[in-house]
N, C-alpha and C. Protein backbone atom coordinates (compact mmCIF):
# COMPACT_ATOMS: atom_id res chain seq x y z
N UNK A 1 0.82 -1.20 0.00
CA UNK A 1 0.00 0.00 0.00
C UNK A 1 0.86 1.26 0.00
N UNK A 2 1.79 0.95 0.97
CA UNK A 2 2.97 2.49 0.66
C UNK A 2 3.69 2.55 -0.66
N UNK A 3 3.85 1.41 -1.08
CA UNK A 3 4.56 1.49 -2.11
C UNK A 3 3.12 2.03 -3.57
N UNK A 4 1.93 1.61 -3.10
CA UNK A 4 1.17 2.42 -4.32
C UNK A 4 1.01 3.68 -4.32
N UNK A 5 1.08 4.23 -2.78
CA UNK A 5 0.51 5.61 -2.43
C UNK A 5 1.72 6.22 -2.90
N UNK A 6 2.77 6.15 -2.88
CA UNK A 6 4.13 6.67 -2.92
C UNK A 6 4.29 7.15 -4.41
N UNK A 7 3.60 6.15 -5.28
CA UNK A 7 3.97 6.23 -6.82
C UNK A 7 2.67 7.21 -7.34
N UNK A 8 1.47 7.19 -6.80
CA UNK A 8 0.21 8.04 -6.82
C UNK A 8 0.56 9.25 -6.62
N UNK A 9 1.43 9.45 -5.46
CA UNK A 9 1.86 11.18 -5.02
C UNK A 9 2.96 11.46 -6.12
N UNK A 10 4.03 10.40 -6.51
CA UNK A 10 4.99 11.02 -7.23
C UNK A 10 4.42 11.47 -8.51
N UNK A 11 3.55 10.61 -9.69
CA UNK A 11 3.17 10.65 -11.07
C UNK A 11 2.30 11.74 -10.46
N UNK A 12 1.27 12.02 -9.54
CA UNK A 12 0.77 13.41 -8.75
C UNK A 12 1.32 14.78 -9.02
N UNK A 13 2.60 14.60 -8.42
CA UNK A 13 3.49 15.62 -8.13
C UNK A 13 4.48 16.32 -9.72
N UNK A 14 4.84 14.90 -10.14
CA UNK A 14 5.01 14.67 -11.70
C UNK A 14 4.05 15.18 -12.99
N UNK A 15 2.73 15.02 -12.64
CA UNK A 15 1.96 15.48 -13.39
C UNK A 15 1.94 17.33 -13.48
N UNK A 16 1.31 18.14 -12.36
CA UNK A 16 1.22 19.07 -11.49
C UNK A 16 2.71 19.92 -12.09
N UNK A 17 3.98 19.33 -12.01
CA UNK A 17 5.15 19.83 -12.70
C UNK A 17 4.90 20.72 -13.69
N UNK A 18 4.94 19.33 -14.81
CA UNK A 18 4.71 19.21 -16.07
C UNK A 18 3.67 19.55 -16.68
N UNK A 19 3.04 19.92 -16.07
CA UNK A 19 1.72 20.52 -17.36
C UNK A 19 2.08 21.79 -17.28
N UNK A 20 1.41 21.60 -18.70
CA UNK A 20 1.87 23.25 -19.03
C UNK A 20 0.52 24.24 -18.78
N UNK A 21 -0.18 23.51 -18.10
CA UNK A 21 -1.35 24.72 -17.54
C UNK A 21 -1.06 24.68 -16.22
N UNK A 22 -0.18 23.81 -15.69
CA UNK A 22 -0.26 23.71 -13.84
C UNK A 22 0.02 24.96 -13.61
N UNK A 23 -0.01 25.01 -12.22
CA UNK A 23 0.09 26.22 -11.81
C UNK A 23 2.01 27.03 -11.48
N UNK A 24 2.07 27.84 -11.93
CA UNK A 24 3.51 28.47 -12.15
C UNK A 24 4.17 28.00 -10.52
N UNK A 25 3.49 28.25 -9.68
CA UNK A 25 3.83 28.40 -8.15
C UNK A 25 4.62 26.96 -7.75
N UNK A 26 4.28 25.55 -8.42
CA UNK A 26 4.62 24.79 -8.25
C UNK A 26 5.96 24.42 -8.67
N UNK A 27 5.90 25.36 -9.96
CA UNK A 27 7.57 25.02 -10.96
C UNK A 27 8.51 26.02 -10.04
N UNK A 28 7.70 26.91 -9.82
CA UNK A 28 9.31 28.46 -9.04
C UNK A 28 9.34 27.68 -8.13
N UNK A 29 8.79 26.53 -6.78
CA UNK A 29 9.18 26.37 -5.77
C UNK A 29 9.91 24.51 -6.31
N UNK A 30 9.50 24.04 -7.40
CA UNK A 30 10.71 23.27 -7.84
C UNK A 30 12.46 23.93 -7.97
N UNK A 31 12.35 24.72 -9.15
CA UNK A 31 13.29 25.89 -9.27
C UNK A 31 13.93 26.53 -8.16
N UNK A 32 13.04 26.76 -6.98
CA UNK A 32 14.03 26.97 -5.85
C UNK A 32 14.59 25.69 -5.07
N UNK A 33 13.71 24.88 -5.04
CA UNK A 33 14.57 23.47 -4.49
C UNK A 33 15.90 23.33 -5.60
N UNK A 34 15.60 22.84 -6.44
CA UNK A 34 16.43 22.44 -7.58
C UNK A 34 17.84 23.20 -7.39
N UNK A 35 17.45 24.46 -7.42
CA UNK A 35 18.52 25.92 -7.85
C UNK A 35 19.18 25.99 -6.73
N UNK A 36 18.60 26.37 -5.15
CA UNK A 36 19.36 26.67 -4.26
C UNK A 36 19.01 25.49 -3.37
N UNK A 37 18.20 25.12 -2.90
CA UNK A 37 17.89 24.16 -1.49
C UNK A 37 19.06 22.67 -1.33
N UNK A 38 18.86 22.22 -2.79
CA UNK A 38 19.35 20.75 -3.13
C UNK A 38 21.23 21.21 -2.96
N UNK A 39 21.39 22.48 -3.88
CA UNK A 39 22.71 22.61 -3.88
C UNK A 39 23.98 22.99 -2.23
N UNK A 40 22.40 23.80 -1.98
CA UNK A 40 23.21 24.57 -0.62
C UNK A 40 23.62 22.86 0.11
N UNK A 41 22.57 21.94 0.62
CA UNK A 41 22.82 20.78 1.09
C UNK A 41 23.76 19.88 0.60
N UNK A 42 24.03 19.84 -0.80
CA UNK A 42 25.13 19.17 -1.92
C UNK A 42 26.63 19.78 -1.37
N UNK A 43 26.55 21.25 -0.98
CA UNK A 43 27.41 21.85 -0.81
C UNK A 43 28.19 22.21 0.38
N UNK A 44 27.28 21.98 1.73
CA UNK A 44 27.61 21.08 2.85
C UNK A 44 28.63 20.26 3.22
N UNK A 45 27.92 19.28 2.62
CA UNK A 45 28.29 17.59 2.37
C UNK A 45 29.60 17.60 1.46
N UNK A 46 30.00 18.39 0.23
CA UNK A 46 31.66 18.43 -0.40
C UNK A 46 32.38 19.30 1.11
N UNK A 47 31.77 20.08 2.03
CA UNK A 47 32.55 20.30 2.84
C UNK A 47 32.72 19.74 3.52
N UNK A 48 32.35 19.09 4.33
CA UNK A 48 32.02 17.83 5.68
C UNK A 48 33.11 17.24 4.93
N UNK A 49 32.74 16.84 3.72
CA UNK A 49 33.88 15.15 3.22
C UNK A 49 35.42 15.56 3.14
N UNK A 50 35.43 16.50 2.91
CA UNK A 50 36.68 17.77 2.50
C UNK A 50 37.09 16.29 1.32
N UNK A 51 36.41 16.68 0.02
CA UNK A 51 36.84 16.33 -1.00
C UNK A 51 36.77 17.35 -2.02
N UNK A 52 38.09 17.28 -2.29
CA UNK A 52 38.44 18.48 -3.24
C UNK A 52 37.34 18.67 -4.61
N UNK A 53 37.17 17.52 -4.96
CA UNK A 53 36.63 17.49 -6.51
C UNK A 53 34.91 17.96 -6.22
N UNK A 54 34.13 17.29 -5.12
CA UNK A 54 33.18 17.93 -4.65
C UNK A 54 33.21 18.96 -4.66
N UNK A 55 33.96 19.64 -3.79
CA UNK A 55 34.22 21.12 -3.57
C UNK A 55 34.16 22.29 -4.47
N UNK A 56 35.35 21.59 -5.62
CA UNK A 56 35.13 22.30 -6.81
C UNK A 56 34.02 22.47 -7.61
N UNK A 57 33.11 21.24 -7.64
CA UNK A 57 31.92 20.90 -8.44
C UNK A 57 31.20 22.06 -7.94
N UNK A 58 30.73 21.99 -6.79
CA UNK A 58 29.97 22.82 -5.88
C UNK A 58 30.33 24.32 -6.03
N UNK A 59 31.83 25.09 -6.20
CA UNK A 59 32.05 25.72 -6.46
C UNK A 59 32.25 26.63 -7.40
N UNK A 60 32.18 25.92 -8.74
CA UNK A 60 31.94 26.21 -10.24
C UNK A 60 30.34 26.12 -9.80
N UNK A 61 28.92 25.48 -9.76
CA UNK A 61 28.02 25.41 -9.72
C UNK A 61 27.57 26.79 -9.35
N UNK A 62 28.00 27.58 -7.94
CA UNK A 62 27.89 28.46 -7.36
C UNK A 62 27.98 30.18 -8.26
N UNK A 63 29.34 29.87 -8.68
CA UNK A 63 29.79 30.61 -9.14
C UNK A 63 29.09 31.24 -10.96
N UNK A 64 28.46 29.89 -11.29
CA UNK A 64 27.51 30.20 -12.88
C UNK A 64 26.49 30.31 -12.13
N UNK A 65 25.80 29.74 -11.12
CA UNK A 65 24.19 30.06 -10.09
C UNK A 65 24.28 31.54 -10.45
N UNK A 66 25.27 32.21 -9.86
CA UNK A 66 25.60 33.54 -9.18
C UNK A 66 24.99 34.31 -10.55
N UNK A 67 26.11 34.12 -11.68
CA UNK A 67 25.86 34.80 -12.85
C UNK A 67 24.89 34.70 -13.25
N UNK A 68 24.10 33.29 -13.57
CA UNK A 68 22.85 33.51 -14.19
C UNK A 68 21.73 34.21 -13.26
N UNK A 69 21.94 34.60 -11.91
CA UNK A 69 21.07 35.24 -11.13
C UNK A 69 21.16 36.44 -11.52
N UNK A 70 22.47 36.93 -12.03
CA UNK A 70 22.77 38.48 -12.47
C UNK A 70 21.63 38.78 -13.50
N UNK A 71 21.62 37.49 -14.43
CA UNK A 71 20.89 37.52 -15.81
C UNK A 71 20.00 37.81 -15.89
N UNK A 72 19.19 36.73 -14.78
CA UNK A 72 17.91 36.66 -14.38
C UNK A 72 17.13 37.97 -13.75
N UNK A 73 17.81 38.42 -13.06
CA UNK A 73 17.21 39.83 -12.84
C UNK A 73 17.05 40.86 -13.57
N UNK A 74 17.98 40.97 -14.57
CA UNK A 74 17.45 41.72 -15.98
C UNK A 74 16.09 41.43 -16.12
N UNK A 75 16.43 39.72 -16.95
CA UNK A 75 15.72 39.45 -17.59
C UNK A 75 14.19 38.28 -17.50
N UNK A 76 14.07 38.67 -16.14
CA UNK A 76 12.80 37.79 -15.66
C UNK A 76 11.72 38.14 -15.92
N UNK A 77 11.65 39.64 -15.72
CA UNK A 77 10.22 40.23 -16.13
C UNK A 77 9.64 39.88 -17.53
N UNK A 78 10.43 40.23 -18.47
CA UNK A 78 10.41 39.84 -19.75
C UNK A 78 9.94 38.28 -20.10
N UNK A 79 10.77 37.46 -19.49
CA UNK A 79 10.82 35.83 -20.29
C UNK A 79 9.51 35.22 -19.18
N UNK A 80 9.93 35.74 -18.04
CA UNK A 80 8.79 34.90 -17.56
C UNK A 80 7.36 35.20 -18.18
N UNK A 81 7.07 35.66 -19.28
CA UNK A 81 5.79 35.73 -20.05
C UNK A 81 5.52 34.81 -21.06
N UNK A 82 6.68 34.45 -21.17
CA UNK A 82 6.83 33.34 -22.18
C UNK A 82 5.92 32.18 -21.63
N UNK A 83 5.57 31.63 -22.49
CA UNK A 83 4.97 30.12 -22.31
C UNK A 83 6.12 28.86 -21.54
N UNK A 84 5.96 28.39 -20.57
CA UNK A 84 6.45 27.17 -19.89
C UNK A 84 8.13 27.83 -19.81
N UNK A 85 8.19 29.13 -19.30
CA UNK A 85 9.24 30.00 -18.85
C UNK A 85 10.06 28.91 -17.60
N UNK A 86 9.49 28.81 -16.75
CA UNK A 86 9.47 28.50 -15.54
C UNK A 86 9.62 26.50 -15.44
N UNK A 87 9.42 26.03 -16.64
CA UNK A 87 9.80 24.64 -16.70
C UNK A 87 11.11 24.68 -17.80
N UNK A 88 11.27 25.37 -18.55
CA UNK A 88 12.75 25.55 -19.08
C UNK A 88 13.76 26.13 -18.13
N UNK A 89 13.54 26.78 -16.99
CA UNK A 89 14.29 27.12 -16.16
C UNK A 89 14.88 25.73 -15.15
N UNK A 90 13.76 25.10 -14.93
CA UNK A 90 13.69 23.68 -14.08
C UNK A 90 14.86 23.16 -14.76
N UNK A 91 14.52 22.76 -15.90
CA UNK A 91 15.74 22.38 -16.63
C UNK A 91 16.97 22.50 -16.87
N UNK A 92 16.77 23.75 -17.36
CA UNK A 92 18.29 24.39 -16.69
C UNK A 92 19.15 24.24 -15.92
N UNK A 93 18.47 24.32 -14.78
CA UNK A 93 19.20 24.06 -13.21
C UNK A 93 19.14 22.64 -13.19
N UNK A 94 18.26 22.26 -13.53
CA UNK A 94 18.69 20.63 -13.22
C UNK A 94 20.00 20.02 -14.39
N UNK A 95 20.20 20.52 -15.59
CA UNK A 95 21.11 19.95 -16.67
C UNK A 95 22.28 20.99 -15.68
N UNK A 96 22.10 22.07 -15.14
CA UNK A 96 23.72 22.29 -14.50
C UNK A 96 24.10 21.78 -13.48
N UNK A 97 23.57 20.55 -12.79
CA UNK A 97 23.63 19.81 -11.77
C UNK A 97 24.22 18.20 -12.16
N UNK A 98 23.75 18.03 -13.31
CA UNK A 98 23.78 16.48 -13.58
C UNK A 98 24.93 16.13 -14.07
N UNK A 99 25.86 14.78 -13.34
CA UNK A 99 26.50 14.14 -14.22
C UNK A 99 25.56 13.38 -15.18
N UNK A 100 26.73 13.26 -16.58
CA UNK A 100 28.27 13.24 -16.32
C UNK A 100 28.42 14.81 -17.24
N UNK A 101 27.41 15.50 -17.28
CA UNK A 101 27.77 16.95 -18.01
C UNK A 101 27.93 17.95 -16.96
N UNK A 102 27.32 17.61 -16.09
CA UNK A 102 27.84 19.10 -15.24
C UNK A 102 27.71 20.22 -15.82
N UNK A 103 26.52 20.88 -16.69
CA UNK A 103 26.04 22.18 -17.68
C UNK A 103 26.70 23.37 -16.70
N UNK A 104 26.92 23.38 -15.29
CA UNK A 104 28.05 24.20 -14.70
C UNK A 104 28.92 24.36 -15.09
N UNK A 105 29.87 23.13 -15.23
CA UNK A 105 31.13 23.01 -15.80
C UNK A 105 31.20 23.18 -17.25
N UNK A 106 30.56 23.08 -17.84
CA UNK A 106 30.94 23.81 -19.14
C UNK A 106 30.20 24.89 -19.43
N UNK A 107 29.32 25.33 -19.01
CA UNK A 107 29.37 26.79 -18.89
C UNK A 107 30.67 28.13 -18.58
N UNK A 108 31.13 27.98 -16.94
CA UNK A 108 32.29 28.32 -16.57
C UNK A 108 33.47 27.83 -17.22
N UNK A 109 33.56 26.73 -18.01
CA UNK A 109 34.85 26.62 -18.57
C UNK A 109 34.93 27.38 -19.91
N UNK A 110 33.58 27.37 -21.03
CA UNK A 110 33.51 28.29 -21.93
C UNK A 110 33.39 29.29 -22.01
N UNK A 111 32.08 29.90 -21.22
CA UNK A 111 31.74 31.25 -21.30
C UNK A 111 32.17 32.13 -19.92
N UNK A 112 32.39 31.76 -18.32
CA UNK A 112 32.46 31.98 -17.53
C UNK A 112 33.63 32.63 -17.39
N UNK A 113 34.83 31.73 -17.20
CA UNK A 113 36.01 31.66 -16.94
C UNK A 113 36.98 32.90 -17.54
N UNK A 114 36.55 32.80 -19.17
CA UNK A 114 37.43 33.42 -19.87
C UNK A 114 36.54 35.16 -19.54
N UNK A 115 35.42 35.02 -19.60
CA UNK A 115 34.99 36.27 -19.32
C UNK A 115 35.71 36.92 -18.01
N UNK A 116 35.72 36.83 -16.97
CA UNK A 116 36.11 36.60 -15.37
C UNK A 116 37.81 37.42 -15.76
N UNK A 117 38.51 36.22 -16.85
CA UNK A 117 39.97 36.68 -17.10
C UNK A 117 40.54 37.62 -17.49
N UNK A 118 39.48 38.05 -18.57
CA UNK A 118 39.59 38.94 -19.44
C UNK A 118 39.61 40.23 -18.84
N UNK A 119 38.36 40.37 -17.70
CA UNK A 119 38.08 41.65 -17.20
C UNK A 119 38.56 41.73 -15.55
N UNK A 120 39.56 40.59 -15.39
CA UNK A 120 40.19 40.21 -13.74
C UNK A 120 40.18 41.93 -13.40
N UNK A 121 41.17 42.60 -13.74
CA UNK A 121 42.09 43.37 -13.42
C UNK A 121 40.81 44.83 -12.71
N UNK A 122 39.75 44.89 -13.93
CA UNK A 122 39.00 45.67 -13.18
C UNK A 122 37.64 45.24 -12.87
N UNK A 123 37.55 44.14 -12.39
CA UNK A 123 36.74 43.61 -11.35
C UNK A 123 37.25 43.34 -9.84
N UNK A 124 38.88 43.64 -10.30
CA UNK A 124 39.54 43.42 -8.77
C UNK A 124 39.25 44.86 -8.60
N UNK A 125 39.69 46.15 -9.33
CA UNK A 125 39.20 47.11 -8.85
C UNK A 125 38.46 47.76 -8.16
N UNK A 126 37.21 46.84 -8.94
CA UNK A 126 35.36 46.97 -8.28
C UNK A 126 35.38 46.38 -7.08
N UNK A 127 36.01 45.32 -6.77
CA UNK A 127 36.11 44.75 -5.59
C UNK A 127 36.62 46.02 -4.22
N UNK A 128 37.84 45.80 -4.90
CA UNK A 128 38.47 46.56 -3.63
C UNK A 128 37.89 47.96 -3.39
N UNK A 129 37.17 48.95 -4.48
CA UNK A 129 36.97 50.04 -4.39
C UNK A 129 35.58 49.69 -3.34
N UNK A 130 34.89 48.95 -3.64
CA UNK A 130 33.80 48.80 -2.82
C UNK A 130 33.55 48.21 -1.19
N UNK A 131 34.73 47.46 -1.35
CA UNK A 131 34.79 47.40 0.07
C UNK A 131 35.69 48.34 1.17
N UNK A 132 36.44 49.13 0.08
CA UNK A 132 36.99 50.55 0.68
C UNK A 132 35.25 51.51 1.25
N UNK A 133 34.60 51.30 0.60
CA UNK A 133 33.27 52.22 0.85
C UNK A 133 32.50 51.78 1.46
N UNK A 134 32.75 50.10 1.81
CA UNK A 134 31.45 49.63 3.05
C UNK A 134 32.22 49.89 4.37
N UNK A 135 33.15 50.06 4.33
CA UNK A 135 34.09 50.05 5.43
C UNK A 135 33.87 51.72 5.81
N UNK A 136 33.99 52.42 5.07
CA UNK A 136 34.08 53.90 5.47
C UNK A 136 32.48 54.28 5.97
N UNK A 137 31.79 53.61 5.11
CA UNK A 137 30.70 53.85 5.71
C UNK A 137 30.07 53.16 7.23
N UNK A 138 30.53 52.32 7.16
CA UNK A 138 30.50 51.17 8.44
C UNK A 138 30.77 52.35 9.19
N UNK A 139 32.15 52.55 9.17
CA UNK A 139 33.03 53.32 10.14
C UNK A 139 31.90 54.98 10.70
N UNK A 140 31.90 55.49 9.57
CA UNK A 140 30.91 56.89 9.84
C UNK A 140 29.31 56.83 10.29
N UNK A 141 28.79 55.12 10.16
CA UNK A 141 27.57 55.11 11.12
C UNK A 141 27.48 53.91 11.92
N UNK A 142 28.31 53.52 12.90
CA UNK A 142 28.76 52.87 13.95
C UNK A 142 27.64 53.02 15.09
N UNK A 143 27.11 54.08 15.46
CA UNK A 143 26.63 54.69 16.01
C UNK A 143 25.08 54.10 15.95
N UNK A 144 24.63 54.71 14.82
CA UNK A 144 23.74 54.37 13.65
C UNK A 144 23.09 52.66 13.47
N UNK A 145 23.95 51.93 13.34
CA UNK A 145 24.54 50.39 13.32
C UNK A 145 23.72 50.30 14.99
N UNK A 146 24.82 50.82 15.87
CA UNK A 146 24.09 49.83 17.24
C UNK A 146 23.03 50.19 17.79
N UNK A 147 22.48 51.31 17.50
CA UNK A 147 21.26 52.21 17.62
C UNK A 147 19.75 51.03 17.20
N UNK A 148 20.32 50.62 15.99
CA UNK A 148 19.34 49.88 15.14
C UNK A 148 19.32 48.20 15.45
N UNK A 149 20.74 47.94 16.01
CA UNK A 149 21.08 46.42 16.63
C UNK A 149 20.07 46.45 17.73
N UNK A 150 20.07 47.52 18.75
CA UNK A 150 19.61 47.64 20.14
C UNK A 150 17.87 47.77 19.80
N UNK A 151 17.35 48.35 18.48
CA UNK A 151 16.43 48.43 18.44
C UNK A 151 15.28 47.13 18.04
N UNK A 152 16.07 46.15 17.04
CA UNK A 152 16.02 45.07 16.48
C UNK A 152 15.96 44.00 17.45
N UNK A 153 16.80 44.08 18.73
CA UNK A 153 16.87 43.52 19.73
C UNK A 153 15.57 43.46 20.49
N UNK A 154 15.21 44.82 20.46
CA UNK A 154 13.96 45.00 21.65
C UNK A 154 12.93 44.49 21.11
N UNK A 155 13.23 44.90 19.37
CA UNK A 155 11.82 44.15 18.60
C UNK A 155 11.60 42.84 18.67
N UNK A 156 13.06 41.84 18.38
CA UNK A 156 12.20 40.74 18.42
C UNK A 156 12.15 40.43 19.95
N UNK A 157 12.07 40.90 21.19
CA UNK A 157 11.75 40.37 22.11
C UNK A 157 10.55 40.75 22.57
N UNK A 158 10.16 41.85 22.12
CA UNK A 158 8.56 41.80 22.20
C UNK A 158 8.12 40.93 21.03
N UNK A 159 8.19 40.96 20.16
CA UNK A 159 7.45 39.99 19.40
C UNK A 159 7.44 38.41 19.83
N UNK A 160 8.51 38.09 20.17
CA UNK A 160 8.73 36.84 20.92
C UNK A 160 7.44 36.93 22.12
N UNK A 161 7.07 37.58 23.39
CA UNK A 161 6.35 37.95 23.95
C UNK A 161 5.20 37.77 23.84
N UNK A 162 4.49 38.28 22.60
CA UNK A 162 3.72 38.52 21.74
C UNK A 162 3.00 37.12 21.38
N UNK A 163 4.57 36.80 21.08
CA UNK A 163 3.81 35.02 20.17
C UNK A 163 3.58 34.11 21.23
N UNK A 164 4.54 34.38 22.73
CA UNK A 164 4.27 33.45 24.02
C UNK A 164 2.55 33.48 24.12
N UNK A 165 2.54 34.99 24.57
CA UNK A 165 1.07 34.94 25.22
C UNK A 165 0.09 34.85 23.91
N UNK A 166 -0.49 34.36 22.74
CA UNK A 166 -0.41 34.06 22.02
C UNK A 166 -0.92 32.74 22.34
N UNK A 167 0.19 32.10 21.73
CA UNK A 167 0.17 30.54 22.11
C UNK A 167 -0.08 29.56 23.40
N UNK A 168 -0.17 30.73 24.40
CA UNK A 168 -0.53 30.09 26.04
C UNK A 168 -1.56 31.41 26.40
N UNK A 169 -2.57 31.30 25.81
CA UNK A 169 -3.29 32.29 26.03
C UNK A 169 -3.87 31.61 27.82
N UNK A 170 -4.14 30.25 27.86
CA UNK A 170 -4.63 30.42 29.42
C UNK A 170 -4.22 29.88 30.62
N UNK A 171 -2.68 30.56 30.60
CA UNK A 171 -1.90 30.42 31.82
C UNK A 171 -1.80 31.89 32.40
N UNK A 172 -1.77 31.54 33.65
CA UNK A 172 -1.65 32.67 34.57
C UNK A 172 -0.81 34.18 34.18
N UNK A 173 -1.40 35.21 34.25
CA UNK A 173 -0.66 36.07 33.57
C UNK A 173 0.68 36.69 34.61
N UNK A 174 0.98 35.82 35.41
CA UNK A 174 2.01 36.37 36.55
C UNK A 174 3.65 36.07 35.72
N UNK A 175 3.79 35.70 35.35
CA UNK A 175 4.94 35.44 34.22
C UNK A 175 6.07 35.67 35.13
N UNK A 176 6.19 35.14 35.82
CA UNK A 176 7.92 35.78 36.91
C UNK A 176 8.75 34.82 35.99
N UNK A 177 9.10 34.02 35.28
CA UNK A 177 9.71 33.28 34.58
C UNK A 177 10.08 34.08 33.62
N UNK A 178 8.85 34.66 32.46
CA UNK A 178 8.73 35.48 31.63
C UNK A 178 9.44 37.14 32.08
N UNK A 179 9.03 37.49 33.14
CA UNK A 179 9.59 38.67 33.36
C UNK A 179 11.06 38.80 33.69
N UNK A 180 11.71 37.34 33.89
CA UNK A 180 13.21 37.34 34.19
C UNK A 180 13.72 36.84 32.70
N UNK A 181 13.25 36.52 32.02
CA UNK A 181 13.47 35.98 30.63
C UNK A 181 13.87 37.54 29.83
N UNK A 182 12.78 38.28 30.19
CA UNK A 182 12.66 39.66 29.78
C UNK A 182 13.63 40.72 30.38
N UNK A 183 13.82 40.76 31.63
CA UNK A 183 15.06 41.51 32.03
C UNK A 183 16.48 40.78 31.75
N UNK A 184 16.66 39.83 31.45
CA UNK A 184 17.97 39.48 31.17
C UNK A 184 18.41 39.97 29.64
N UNK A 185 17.14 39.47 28.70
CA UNK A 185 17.49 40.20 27.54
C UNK A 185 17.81 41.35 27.27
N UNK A 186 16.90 42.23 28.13
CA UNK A 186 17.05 44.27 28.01
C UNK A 186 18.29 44.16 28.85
N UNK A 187 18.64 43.67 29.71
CA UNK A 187 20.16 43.98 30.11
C UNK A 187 21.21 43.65 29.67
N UNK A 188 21.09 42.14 28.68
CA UNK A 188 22.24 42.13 27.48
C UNK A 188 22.00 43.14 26.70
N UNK A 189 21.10 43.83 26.34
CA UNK A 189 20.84 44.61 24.87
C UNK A 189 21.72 45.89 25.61
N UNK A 190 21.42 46.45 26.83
CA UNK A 190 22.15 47.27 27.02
C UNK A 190 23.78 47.48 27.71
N UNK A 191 24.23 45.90 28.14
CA UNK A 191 25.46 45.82 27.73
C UNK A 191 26.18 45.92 26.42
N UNK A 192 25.47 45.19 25.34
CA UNK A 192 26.22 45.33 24.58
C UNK A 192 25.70 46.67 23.54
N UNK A 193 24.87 47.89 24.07
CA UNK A 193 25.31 48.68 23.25
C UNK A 193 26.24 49.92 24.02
N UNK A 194 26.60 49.71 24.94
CA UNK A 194 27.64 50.47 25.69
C UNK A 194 28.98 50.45 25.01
């Protein structure tokens, strides 16, 4: 019986994909498994093993992800109007995942790589000039920064609060547990913005 129900949900789930009237919502949250969920976890696991060739796989993968995300933001508004936009994308990501082609790896080895080489010198530029300017700016709102840490702090601890009483709507409202839960936090928040 598990083994029928199992094959019912998959050709289910399989169907629902693949049609080209299903609903879009199903393919973008394939596309995000596929694209980032499966890889980030793939990419883990080449670290855990500390195997180089993993590593690299994972790392070329990352590195064309990255670019075609550049692409994609151009050009999403546009294509995603297209007919079955969103199952050629599936594809995509899945052919840059698969042995024994690895559509990563020859992407970055043709079009990636040499692009990257060509323009090293002032992309190192862009690099360094820009983190000269997160830094200066870091530096000139420091202030600014812990102002907004301390504030972020207080927020989610009322909201935390919020969701307690909430979810235990009928326990005693004497909270001495809760109220020491609550002063320990406002007194880290204001250690550490001293």
């Amino acid at each position: 019986m598990a083994l029928l129900s199992s094959s019912v949900a998959g050709e289910v789930g399989l169907r629902l994909l693949l049609s080209p009237l299903g609903s879009n919502i199903v393919v973008k949250t394939a596309c995000c498994t596929v694209g980032v969920c499966f890889p980030v976890y793939s990419t883990f696991k080449a670290i855990e093993s500390k195997s180089k060739e993993d590593q690299d796989q994972w790392l070329v993968y990352w590195a064309v992800y990255g670019s075609f995300s550049i692409v994609e933001l151009f050009s999403d508004k546009l294509l995603s109007w297209f007919p079955l936009y969103y199952h050629v994308k599936l594809a995509f990501l899945i052919w840059l995942q698969l042995p024994p082609s690895y559509g990563s790896r020859q992407l970055y080895v043709r079009y990636l790589r040499p692009f990257l080489l060509k323009h090293q010198s002032r992309l190192d530029q862009i690099a360094a000039g820009t983190s000269i300017e997160i830094s200066r700016f870091l530096s000139a709102h420091q202030r600014e920064i812990q102002l907004m840490k301390v504030v972020l702090q207080k927020s989610f601890i009322a909201a935390y609060q919020v969701l307690q009483d909430f979810l235990r709507p009928s326990e005693e409202s004497t909270g001495d547990a809760r109220d020491d839960v609550r002063r320990d936090a406002i007194e880290d928040t204001r250690s550490n913005s001293d």
